[in-house]
Protein backbone atom coordinates (compact mmCIF):
# COMPACT_ATOMS: atom_id res chain seq x y z
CA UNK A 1 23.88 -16.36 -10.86
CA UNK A 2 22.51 -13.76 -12.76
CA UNK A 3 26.62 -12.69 -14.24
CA UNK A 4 27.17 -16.38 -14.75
CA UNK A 5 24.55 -16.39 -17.15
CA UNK A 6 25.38 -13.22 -19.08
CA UNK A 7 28.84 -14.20 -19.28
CA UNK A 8 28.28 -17.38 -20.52
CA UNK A 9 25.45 -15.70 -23.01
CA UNK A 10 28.49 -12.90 -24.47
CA UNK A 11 30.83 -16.04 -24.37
CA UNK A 12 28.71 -18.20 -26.33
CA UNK A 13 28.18 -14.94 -28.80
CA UNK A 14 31.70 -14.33 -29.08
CA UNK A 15 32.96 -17.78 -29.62
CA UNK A 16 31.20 -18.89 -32.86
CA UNK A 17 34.36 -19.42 -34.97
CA UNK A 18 34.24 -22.04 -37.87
CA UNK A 19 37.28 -24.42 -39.55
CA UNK A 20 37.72 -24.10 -42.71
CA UNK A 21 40.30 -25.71 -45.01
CA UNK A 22 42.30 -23.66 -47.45
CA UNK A 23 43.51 -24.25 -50.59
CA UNK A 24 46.70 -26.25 -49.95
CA UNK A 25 44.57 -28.13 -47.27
CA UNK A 26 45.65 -26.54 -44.18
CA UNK A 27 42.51 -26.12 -41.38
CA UNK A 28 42.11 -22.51 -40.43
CA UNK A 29 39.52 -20.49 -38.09
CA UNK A 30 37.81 -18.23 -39.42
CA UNK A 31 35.33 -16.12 -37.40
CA UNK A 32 31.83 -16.21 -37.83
CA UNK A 33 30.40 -13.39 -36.74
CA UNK A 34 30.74 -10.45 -39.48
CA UNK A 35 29.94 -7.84 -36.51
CA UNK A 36 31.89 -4.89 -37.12
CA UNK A 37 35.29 -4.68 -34.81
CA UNK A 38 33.79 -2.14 -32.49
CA UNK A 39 31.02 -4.36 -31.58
CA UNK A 40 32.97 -7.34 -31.12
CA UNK A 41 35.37 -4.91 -28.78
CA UNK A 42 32.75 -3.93 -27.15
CA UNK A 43 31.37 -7.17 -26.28
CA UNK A 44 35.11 -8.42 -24.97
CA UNK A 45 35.21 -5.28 -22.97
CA UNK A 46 32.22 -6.08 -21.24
CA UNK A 47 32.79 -10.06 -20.65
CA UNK A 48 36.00 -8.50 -19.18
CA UNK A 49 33.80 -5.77 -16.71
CA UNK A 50 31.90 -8.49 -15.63
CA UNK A 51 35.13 -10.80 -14.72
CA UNK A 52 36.33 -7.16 -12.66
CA UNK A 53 33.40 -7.46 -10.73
CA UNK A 54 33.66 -11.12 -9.62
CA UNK A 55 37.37 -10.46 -8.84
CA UNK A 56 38.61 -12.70 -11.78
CA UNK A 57 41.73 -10.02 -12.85
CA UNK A 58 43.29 -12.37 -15.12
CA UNK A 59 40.30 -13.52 -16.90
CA UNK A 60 39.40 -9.83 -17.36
CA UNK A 61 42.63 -8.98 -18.30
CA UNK A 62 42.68 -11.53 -21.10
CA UNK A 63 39.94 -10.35 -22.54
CA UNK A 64 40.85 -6.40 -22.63
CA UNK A 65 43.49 -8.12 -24.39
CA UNK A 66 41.45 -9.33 -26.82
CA UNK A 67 39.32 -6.39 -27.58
CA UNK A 68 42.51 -4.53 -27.76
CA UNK A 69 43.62 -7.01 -30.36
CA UNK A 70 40.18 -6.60 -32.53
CA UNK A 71 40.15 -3.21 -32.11
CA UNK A 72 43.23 -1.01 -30.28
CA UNK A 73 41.51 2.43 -30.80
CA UNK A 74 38.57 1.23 -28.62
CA UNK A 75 38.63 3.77 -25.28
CA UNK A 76 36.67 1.67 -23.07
CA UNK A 77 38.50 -1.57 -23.25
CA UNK A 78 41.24 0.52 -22.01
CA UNK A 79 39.59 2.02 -19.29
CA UNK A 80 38.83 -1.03 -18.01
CA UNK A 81 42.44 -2.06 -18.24
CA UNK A 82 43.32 0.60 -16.22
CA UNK A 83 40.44 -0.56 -13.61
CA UNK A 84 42.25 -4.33 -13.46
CA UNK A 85 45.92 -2.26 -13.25
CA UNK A 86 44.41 0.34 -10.33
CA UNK A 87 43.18 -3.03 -8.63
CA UNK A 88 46.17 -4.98 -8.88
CA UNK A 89 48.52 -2.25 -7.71
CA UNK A 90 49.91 -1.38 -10.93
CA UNK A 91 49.77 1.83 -11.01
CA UNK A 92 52.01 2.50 -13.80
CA UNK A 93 50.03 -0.14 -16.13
CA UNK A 94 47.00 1.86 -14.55
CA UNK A 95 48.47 5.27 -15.33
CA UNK A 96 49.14 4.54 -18.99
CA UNK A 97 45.71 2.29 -19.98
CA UNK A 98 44.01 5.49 -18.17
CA UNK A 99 45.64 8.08 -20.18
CA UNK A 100 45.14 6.09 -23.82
CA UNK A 101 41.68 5.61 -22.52
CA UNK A 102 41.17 9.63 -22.47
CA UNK A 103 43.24 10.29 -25.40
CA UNK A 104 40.73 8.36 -27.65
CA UNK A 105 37.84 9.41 -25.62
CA UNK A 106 38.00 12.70 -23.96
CA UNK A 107 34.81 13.12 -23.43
CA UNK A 108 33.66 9.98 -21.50
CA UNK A 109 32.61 10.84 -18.22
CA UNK A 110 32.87 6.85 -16.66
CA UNK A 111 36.44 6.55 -17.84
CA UNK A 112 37.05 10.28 -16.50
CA UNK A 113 35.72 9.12 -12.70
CA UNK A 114 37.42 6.27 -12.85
CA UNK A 115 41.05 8.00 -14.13
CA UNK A 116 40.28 10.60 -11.22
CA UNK A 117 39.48 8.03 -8.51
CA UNK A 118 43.17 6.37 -9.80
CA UNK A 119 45.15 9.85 -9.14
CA UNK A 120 43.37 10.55 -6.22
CA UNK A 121 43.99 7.40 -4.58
CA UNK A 122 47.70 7.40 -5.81
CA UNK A 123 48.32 10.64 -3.99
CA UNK A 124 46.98 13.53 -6.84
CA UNK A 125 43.77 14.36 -5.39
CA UNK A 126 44.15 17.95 -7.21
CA UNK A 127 44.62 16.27 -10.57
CA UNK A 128 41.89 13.96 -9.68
CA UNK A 129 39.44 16.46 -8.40
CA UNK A 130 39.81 17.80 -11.79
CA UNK A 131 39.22 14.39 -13.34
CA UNK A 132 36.08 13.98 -11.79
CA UNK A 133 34.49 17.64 -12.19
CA UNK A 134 35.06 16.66 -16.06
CA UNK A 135 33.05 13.49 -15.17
CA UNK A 136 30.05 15.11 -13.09
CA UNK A 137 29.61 18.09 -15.42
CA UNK A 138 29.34 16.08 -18.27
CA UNK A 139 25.88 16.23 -19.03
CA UNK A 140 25.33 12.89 -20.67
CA UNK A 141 26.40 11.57 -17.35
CA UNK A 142 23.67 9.44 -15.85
CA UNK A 143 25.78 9.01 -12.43
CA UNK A 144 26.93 12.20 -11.61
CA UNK A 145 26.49 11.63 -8.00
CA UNK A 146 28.68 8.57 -8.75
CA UNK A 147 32.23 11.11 -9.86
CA UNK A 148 30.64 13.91 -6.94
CA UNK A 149 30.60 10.85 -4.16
CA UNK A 150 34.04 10.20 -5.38
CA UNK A 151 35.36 14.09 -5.14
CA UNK A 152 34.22 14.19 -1.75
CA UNK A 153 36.58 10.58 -0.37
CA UNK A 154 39.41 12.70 -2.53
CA UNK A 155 38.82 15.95 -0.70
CA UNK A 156 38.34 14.76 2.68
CA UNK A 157 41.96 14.50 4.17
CA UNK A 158 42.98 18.16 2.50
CA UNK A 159 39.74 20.08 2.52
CA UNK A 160 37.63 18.82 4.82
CA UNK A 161 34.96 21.59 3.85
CA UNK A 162 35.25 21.17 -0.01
CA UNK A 163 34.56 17.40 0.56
CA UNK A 164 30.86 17.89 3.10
CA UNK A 165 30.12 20.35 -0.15
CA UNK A 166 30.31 17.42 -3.00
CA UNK A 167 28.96 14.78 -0.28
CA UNK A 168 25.89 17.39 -0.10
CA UNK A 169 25.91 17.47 -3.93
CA UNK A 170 26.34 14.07 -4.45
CA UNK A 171 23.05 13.02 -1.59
CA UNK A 172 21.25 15.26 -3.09
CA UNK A 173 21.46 13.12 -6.46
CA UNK A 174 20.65 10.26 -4.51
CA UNK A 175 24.22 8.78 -3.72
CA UNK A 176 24.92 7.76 0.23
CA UNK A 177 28.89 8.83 0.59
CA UNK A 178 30.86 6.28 2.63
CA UNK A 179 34.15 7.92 3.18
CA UNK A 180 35.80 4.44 3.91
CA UNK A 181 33.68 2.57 1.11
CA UNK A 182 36.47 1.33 -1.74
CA UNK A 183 35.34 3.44 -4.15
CA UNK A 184 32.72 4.28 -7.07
CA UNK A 185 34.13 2.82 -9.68
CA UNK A 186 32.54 3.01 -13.48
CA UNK A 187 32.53 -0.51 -15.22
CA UNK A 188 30.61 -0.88 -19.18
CA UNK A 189 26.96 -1.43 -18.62
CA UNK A 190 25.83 -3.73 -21.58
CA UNK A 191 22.84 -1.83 -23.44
C-alpha cells in the first residue's frame, strides 16, 4: 500500500505538463516543472525502482527509458536498467546498461554490488568478487554487509572458505547470509 502511494505521489509530480498553443495555433505540451534534468531523472529512476520491486519490468523499463531520455548521462537510471535486463534474462542488455552505469559513475558502490552480483551469477564470480570488494570498501557505503553477503553466495561453489570469511564479515555488520536467497540487490532509495 505504502509503494502504491509513493508511486502515485512521484507520478502525480512528474506528470504536471501544460498545453499551450503556439504561434501558428498548433497545441503543444510543454512541461511544467522547471526542475533541473537530473532531478527529473532521478525521480523516473526511482518510479522505475519501485515498479522492479513489485515485479512490473515493463513499467520500470519505460520509465528508465524516460530518464534516459531527460537525461542519458544519468548512472543510476542505468543501473537500474541493468537490474530489469539481469531479471529478465538479458544478460547482454544487462551487461551493457551495467558497464555505462560504471563508466559515468565509478565510484557508486550500489551500482558496483549490483554489476558484481550480475557477473557472478552469469558465471564470473572472479570479476564479480572484484565488483563487490569495490562496493564494500567504499566508505560512503551504508550497506556494506549488503555487497559482503553477496561475495560470500559468489564464493561459495569455488572457495568454500573465502565465502564462511565474507558471511562472517557480512553478520558481523548485521546481514543474515542465505546462500539460496535470490540475491541483495541495490535499488535508488528516494531521499
Amino acid at each position: 500500500m505504502m509503494r502504491s502511494a509513493t508511486i502515485l505521489a512521484l507520478t502525480v509530480l512528474i506528470a504536471g505538463c501544460t498545453t499551450t498553443t503556439n504561434l501558428a495555433g498548433v497545441p503543444e505540451q510543454r512541461p511544467a516543472s522547471k526542475a533541473p534534468p537530473e532531478n527529473r531523472a532521478r525521480v523516473h529512476t526511482e518510479l522505475a525502482a519501485l515498479y522492479y520491486q513489485q515485479g512490473s519490468f515493463r513499467t520500470a523499463l519505460s520509465e528508465t527509458d524516460t530518464a534516459l531520455r531527460i537525461d542519458p548521462v544519468y548512472a543510476p537510471a542505468y543501473g537500474v536498467r541493468g537490474l530489469i535486463a539481469m531479471q529478465l534474462g538479458e544478460n547482454t542488455q544487462a551487461a551493457e546498461s551495467f558497464l555505462q552505469a560504471v563508466a559515468l559513475a565509478p565510484n557508486d558502490p550500489d551500482i558496483r554490488n549490483n554489476y558484481g552480483l550480475f557477473l557472478c551469477q552469469t558465471g564470473e564470480p572472479t570479476a564479480g568478487l572484484k565488483q563487490l570488494e569495490l562496493a564494500w570498501k567504499n566508505p560512503l557505503y551504508d550497506t556494506p554487509g549488503r555487497a559482503l553477503a553477496n561475495a560470500s553466495r559468489c564464493a561459495a561453489s569455488s572457495d568454500p572458505a573465502l565465502a564462511a570469511s565474507y558471511r562472517a564479515r557480512a553478520e558481523q555488520l548485521g546481514v543474515t547470509v542465505n546462500p539460496a536467497a535470490p540475491s541483495g540487490i541495490s535499488v535508488p532509495k528516494t531521499p
